[in-house]
Protein backbone atom coordinates (compact mmCIF):
# COMPACT_ATOMS: atom_id res chain seq x y z
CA UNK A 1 0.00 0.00 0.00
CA UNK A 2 2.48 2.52 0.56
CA UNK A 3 4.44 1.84 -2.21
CA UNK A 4 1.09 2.44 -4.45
CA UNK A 5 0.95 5.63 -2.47
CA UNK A 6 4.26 6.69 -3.50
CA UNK A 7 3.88 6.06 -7.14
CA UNK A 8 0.67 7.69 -6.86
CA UNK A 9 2.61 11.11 -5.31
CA UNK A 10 5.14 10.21 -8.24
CA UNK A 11 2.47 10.38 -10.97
CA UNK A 12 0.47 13.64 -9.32
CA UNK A 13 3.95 15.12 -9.59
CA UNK A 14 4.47 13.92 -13.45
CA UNK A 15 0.90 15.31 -14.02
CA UNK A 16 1.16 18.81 -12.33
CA UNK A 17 4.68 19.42 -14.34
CA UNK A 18 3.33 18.28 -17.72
CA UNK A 19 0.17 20.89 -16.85
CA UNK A 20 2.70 23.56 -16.27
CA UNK A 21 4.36 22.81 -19.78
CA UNK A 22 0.90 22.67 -21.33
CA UNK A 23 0.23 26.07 -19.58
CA UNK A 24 3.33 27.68 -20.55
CA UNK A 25 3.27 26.18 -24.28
CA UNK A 26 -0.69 27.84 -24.73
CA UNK A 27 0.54 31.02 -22.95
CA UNK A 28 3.74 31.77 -25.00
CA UNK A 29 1.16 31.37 -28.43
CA UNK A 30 -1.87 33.66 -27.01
CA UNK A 31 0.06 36.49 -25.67
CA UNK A 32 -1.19 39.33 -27.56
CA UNK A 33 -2.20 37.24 -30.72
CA UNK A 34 -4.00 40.04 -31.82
CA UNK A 35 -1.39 42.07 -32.03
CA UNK A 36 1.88 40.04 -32.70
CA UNK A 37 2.61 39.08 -35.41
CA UNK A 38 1.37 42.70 -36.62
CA UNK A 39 0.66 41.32 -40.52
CA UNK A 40 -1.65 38.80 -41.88
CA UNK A 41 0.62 37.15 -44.49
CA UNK A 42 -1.02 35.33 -47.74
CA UNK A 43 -1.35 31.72 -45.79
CA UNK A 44 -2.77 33.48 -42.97
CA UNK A 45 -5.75 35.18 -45.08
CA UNK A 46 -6.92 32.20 -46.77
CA UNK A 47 -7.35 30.52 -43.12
CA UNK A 48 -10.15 33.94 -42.87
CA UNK A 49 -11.53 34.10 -46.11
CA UNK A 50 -11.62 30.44 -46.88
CA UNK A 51 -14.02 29.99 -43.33
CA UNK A 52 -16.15 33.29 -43.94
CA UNK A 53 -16.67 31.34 -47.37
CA UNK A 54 -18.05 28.60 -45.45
CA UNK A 55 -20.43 31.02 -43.29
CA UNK A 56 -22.08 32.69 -46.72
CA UNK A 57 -22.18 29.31 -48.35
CA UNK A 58 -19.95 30.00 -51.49
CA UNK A 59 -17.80 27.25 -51.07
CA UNK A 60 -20.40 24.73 -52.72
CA UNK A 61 -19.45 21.97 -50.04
CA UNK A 62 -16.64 21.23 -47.59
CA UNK A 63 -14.65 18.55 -49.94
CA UNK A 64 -14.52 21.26 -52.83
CA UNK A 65 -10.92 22.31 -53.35
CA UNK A 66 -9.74 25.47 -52.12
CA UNK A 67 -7.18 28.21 -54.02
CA UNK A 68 -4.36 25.80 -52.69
CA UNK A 69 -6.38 22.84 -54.71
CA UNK A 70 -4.04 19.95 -52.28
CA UNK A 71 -6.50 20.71 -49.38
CA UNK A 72 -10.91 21.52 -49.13
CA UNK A 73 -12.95 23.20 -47.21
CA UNK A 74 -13.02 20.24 -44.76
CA UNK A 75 -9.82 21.75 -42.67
CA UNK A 76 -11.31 24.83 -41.99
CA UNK A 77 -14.07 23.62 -40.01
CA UNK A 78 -12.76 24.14 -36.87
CA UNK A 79 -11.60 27.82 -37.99
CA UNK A 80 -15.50 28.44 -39.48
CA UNK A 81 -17.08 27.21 -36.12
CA UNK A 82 -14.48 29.76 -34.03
CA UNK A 83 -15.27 32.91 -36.14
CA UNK A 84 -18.73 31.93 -35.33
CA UNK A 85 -18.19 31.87 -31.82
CA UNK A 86 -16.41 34.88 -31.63
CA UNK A 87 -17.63 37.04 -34.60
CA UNK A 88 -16.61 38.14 -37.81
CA UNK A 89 -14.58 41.42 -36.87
CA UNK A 90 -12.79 39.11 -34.38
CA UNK A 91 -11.74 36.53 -37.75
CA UNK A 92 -8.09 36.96 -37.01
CA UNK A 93 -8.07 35.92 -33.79
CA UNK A 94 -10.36 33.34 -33.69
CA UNK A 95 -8.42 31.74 -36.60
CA UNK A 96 -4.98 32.03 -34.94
CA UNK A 97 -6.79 30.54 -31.36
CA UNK A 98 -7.87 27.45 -32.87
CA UNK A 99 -3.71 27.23 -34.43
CA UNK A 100 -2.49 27.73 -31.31
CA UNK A 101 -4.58 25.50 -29.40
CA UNK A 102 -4.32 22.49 -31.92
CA UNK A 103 0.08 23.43 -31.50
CA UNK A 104 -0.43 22.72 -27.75
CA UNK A 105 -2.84 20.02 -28.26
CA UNK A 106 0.04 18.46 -30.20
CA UNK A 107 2.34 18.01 -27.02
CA UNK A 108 0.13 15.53 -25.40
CA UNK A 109 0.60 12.85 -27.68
CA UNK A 110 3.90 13.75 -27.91
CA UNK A 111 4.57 13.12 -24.43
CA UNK A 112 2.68 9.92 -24.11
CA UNK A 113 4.54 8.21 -27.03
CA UNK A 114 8.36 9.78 -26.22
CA UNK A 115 7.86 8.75 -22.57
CA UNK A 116 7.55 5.15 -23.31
CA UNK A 117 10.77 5.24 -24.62
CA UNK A 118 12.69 7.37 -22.31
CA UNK A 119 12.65 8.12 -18.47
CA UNK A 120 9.65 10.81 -17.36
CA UNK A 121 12.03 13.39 -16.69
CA UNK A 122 13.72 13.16 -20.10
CA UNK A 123 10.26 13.13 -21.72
CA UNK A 124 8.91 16.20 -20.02
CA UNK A 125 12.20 18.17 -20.53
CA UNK A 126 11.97 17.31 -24.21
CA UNK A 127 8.13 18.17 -24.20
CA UNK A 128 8.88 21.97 -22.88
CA UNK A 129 12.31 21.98 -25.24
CA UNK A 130 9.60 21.22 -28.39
CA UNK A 131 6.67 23.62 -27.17
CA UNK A 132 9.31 26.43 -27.40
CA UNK A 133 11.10 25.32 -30.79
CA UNK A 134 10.78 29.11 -32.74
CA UNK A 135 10.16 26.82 -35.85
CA UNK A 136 6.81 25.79 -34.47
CA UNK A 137 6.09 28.89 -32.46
CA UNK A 138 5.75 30.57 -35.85
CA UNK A 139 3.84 28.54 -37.27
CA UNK A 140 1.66 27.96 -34.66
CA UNK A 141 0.89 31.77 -33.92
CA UNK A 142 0.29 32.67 -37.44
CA UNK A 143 -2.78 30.76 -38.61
CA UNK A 144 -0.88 28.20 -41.15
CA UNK A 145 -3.18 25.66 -41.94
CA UNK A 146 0.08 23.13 -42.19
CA UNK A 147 0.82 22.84 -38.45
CA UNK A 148 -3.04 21.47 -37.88
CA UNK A 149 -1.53 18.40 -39.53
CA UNK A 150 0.19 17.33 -36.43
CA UNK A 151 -2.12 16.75 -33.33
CA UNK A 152 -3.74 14.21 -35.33
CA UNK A 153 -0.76 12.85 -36.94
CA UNK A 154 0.78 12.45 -33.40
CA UNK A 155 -2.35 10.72 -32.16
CA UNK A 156 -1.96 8.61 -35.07
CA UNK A 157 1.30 7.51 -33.95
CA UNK A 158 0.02 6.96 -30.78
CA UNK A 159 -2.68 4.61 -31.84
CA UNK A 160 -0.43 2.50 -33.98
CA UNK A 161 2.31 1.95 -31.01
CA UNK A 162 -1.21 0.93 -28.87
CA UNK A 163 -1.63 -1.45 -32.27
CA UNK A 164 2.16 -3.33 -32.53
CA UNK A 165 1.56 -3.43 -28.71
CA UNK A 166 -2.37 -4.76 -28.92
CA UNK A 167 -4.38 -6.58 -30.94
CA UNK A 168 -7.53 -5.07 -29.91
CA UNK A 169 -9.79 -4.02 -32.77
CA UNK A 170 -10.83 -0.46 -31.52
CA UNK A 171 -7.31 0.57 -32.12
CA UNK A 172 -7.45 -0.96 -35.49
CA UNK A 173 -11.04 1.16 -36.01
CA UNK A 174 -9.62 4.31 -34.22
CA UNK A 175 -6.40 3.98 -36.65
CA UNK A 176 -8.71 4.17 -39.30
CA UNK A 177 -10.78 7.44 -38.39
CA UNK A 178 -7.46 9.24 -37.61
CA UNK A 179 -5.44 8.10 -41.25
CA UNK A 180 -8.89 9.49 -42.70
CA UNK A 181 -8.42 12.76 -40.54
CA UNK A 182 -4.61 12.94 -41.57
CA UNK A 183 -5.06 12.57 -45.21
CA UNK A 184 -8.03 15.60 -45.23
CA UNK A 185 -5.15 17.80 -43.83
CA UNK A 186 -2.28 19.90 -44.80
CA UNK A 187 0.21 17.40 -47.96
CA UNK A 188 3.11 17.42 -45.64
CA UNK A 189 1.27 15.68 -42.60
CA UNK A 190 0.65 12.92 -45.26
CA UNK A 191 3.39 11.15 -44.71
CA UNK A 192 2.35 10.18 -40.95
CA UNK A 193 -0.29 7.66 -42.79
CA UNK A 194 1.81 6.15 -45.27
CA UNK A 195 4.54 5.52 -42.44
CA UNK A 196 1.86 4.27 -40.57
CA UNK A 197 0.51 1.56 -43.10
CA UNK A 198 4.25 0.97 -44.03
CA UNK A 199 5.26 -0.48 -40.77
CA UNK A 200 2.31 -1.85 -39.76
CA UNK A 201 2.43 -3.89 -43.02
CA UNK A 202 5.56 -4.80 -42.56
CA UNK A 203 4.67 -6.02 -38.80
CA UNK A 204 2.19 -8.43 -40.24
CA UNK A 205 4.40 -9.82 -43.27
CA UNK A 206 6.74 -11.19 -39.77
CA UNK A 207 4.08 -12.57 -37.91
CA UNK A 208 3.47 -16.91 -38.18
CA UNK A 209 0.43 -17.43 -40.60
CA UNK A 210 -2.36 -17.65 -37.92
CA UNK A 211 -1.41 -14.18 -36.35
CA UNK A 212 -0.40 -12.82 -40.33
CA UNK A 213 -4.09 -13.64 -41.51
CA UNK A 214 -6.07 -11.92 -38.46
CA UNK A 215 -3.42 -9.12 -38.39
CA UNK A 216 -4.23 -8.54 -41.88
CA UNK A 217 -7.97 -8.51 -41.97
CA UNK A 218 -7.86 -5.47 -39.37
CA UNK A 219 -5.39 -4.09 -41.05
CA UNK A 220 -7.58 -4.34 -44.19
CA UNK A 221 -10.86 -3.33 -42.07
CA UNK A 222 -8.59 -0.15 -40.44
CA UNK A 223 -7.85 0.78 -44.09
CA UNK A 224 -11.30 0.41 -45.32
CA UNK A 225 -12.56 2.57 -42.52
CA UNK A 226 -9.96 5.51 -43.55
CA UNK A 227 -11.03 4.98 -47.46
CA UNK A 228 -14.80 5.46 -46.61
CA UNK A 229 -14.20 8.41 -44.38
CA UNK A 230 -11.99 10.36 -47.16
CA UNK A 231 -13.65 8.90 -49.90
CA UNK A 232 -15.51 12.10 -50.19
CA UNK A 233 -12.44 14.13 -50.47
CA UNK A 234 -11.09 11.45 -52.67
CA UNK A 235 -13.59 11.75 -55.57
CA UNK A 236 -13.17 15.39 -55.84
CA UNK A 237 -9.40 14.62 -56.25
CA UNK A 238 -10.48 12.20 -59.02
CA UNK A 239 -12.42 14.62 -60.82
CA UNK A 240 -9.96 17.50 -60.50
CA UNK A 241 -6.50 15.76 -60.66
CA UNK A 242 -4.93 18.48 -62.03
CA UNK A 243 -6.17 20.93 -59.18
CA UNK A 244 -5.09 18.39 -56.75
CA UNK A 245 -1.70 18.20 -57.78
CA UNK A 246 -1.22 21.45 -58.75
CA UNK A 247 1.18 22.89 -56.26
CA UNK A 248 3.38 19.62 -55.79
CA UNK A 249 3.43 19.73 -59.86
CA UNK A 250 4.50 23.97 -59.32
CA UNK A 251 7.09 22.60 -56.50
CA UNK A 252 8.52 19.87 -58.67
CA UNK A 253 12.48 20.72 -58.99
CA UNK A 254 12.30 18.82 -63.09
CA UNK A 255 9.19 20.92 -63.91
CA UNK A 256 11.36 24.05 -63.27
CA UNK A 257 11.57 26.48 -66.54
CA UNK A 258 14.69 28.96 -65.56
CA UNK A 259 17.83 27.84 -64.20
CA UNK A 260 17.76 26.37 -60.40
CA UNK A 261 20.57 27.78 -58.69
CA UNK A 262 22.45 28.52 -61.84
CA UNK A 263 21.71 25.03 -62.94
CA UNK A 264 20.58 25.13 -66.26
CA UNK A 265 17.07 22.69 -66.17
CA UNK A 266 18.87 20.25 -68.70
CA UNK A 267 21.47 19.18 -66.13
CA UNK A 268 19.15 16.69 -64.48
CA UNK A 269 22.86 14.88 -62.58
CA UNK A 270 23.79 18.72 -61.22
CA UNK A 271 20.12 19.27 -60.28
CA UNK A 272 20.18 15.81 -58.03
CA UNK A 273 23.71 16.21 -56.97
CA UNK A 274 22.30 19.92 -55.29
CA UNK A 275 19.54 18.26 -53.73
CA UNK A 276 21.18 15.81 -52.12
CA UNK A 277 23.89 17.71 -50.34
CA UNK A 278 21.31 20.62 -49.77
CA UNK A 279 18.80 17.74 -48.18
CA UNK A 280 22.04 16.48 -46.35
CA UNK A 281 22.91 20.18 -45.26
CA UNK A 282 19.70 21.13 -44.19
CA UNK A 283 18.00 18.02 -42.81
CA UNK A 284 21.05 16.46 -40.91
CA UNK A 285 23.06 18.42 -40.12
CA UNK A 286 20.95 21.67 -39.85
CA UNK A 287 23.74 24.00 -41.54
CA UNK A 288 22.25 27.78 -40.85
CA UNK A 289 23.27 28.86 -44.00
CA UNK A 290 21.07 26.40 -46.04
CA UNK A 291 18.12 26.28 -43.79
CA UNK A 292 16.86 30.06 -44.06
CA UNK A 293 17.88 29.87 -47.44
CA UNK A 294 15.05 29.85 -50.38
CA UNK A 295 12.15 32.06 -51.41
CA UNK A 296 9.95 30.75 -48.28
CA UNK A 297 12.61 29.71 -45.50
CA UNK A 298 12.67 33.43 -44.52
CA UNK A 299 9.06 33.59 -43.70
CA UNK A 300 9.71 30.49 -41.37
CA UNK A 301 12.62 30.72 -39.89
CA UNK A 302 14.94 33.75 -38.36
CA UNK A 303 17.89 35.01 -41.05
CA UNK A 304 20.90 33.04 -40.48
CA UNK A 305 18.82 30.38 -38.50
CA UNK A 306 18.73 26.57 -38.35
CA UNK A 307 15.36 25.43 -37.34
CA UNK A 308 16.38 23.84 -34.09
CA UNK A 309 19.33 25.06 -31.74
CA UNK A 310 23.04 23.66 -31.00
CA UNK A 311 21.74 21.33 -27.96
CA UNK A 312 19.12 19.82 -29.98
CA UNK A 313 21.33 19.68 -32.92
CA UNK A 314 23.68 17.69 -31.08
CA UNK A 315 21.33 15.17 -29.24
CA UNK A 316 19.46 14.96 -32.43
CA UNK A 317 22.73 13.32 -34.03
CA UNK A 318 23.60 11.22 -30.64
CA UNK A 319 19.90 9.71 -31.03
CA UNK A 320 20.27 9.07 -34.95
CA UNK A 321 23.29 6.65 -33.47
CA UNK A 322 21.88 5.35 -30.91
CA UNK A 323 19.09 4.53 -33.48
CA UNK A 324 21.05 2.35 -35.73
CA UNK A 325 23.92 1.22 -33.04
CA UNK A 326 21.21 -0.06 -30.76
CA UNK A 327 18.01 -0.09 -31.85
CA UNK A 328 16.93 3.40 -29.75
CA UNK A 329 13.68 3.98 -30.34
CA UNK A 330 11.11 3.10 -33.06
CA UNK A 331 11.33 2.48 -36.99
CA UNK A 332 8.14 4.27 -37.36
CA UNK A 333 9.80 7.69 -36.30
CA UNK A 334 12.77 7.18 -38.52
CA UNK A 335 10.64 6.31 -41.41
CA UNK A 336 8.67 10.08 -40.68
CA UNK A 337 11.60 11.60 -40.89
CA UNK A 338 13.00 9.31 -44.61
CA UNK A 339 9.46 9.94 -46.23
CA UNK A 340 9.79 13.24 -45.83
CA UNK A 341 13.45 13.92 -46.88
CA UNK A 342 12.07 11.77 -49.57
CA UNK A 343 8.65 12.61 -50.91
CA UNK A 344 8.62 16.32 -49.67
CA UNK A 345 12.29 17.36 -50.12
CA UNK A 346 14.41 15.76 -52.68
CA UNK A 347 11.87 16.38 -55.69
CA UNK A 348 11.04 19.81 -54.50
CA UNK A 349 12.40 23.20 -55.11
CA UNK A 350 14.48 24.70 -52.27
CA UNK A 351 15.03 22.71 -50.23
CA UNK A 352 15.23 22.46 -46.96
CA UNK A 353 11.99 23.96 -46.76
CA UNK A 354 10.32 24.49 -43.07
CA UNK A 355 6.97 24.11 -44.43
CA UNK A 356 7.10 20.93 -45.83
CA UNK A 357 8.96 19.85 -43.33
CA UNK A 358 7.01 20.96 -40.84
CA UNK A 359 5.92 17.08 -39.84
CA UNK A 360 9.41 16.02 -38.42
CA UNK A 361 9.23 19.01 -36.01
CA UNK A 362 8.28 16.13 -33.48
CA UNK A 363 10.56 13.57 -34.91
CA UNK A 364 13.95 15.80 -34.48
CA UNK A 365 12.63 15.89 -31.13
CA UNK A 366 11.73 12.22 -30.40
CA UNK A 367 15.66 11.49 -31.92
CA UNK A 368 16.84 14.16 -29.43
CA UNK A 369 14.58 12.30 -26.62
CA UNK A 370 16.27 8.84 -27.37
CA UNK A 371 19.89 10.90 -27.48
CA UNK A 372 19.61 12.23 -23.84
CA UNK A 373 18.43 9.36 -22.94
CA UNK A 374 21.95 7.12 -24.29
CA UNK A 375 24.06 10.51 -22.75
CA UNK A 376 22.62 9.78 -19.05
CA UNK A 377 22.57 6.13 -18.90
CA UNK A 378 26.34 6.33 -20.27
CA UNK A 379 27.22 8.48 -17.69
CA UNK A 380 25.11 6.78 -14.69
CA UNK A 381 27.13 3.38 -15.57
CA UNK A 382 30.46 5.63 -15.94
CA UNK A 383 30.61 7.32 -12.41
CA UNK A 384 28.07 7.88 -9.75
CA UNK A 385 29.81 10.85 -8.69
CA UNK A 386 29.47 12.92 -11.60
CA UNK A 387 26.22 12.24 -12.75
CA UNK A 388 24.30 14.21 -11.14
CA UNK A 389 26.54 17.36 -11.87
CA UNK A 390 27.07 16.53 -15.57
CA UNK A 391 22.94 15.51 -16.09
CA UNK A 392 22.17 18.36 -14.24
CA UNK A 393 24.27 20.90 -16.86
CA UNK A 394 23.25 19.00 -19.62
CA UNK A 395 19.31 19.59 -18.48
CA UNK A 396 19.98 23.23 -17.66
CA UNK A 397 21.55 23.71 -21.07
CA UNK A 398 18.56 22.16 -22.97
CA UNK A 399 16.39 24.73 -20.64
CA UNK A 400 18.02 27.72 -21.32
CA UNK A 401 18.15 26.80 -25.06
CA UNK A 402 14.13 26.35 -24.86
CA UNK A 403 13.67 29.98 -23.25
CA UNK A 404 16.18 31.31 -25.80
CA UNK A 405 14.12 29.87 -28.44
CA UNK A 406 10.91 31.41 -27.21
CA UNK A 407 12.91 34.97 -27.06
CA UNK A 408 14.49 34.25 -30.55
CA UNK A 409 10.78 34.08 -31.67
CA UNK A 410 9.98 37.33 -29.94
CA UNK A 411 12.81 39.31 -31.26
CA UNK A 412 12.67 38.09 -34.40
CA UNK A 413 8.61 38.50 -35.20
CA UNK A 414 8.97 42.29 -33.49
CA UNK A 415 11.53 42.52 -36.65
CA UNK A 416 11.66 44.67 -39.92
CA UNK A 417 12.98 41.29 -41.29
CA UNK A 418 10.13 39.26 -40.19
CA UNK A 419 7.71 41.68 -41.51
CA UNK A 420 9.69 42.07 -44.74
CA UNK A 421 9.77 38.27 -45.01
CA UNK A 422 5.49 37.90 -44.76
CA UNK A 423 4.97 40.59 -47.57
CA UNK A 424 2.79 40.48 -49.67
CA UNK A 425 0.73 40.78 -45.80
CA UNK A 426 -1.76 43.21 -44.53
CA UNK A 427 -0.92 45.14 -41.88
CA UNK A 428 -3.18 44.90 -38.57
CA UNK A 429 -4.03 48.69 -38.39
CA UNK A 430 -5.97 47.81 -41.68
CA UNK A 431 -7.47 44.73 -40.46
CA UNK A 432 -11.23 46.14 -39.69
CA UNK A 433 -11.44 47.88 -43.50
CA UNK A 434 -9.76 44.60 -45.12
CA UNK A 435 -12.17 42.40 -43.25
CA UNK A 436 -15.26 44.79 -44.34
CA UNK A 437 -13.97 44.81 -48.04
CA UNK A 438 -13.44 41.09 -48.09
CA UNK A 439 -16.60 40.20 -46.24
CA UNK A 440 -18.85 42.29 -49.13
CA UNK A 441 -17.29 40.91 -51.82
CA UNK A 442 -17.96 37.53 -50.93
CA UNK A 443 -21.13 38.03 -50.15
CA UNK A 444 -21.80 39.52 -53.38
CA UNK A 445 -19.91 36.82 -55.25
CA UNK A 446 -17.26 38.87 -56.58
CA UNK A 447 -13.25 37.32 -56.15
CA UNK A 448 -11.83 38.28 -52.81
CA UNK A 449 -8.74 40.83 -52.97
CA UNK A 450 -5.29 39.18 -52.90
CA UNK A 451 -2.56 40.57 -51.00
CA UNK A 452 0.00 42.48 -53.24
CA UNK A 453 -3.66 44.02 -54.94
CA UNK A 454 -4.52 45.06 -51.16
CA UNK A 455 -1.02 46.86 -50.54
CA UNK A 456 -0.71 48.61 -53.83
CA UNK A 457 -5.11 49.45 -53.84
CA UNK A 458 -5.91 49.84 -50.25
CA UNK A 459 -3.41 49.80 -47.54
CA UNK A 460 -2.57 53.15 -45.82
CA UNK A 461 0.96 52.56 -45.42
């Protein structure tokens, strides 16, 4: 009994500290969301117009295409229902609420999965380290409809660890609603399905030929279930092909016209020789120089900035070893992190970019989870005397990184270069006349005003 008593003081504790990172992950995304960042940039106004759409019924139906023609109407449900709630001259911040919430919704699953693999003080550390990344705390104050891809893709992870572990049938049924869920959102959160389906495939292939043939009807009835739920969305795609693939066809680097980084578009070897070292630049080793590079990476990242900092950079690599030295960790993570290098990077234009990549924001962080984790067992076997001292830097480090993150952010969105970075954007002072302007022409029918037509028509700057 009183050893159930002390685990139960043990978990209270767990559950009070992960509240406080939950806390502090939703605080450092709603203070003054209204206000910072002070422009709306182009992603940012489709996640308004494309909702207010949905409130005067001109979209047709939610599983029509939008402008973006990868993603409908479907993902800006959540977005519609909030502008509802809090009215229509309140758009941009109800928008960027529901963002931020769905970011720090993102950390639970995140924390359930990493902290099967690593002790709970490891997992939380790594939980507060990844609420403060300045990566994700851009995208998840601006209202980019890319970072709603990964609260469900997380819980999708979740639920196939609970299905190599199980063979219970509601995880196989709840796999299937969430794959559905995954494949309706933003391209790049994709590739948490596939991976999914992947190893779970590959699971079943192992198993004797009893277990194989009930693995695989589940697996079958799991896939079904996703199928049915996006088949909506999936007909649309049929009928409009071209829409549906018309930015990865605009993003392809062998559909490029002009020359690619003085690469003439003939020189197909030079073109995947740059790709390769720029994916190995960017993606593994994080090189600063390549990872704000590109006509988007400024609007993601700070100049001169790799998306994660030195401390994570370095357990990131330790838990990439560990990974293939000792089996640290899971398949299903790595293969995240391969699919995208390889579906969303290599054939695209510059690379590495931030948005596409923004699905192995959790991954780097897992890897960095498993790395810290190798770093204090080494040292626990090595000498009792200095662990404690050594963890205890090594912890404080990762800390202060996190906080510097957060102020990174700060500095950098309060920034002539940030706001340079968004344009074409609308500037908040002009919100209320923008919103009024937009909101009567789509009542009316008429096209809704893009950006650069807003700054050079109607902006008082």
């Amino acid at each position: 009994m009183a050893k159930l008593k002390k685990l139960s003081r043990k978990d209270c504790l767990e559950l009070i500290f992960f509240l406080l990172i939950i806390s502090y992950s939703f605080m450092i995304r709603v203070y003054k969301l209204s206000e910072i960042p002070s422009v709306i940039n182009g992603d940012e106004t489709g996640s308004i117009l494309h909702p207010l759409e949905i409130m005067f019924q001109k979209n047709g139906n939610f599983f029509n295409l939008t402008h973006d023609g990868s993603v409908s109407y479907t993902i800006y449900l959540f977005k519609y229902l909030s502008i509802k709630l809090f009215g229509i001259e309140r758009s941009m911040l109800a928008v960027r609420l529901i963002t931020a919430t769905l970011a720090t919704a993102s950390l639970i699953p995140f924390y359930l999965i990493i902290k099967s693999y690593v002790n709970k003080n490891i997992a939380l550390l790594m939980a507060f380290a990844f609420s403060s990344n300045y990566w994700f705390l851009n995208f998840s104050r601006l209202s980019w409809i890319n970072i709603d891809c990964l609260f469900p893709g997380l819980l999708l992870l979740l639920c196939t660890k609970k299905v190599l572990e199980k063979r219970s049938i509601k995880y196989y049924v709840l796999l299937g609603i969430l794959s559905a869920i995954v494949l309706y959102n933003y391209m790049g959160g994709r590739i948490y399905a596939i991976a999914t389906y992947t190893v779970l495939l590959i699971d079943t292939l192992k198993k004797s030929s009893f277990q194989k043939i009930i693995k695989l009807k589940s697996l079958v009835i799991s896939g079904l279930i996703a199928l049915t739920i996006f088949s909506p969305q999936l007909f649309v795609a049929l009928k409009k092909p071209t829409q549906y693939l018309l930015r990865p066809s605009s993003l392809y680097v062998f559909n490029q016209k002009n020359s690619y980084y003085n690469i003439p578009p003939s020189n197909k070897f030079q073109i995947i020789k740059h790709q390769l070292v720029y994916a190995t630049k960017g993606l593994i080793f994080f090189d600063e120089n390549v990872s704000s590079e590109g006509f988007e990476n400024p609007r993601y990242v700070p100049p001169k900035s790799a998306c994660i900092n030195s401390i994570i950079k370095i357990l990131f690599w330790f838990g990439l070893i560990a990974y293939f030295t000792k089996k640290g960790g899971s398949f299903l993570w790595l293969l995240v992190y391969l699919l995208n290098i390889l579906i969303f990077q290599l054939p695209s234009i510059y690379i590495p970019n931030w948005s596409r990549g923004i699905a192995i924001i959790p991954i780097i962080y897992f890897f960095a989870s498993v790395g810290l984790q190798c770093i204090v067992q080494h040292f626990k076997k090595l000498s009792s005397v200095y662990y404690l001292p050594i963890t205890s830097i090594i912890f404080t480090l990762i800390i202060l990184g996190a906080i510097s993150d957060t102020k990174k952010y700060f500095g950098w969105v309060k920034s002539q270069s940030f706001h340079n970075a968004q344009q074409p954007a609308i500037d908040i002072k002009d919100l209320e006349k923008w919103l009024s302007i937009q909101k009567t022409r789509i009542e009316s029918g008429e096209r809704t005003i893009f950006n650069h037509e807003w700054n050079k028509i109607y902006s008082t700057r």
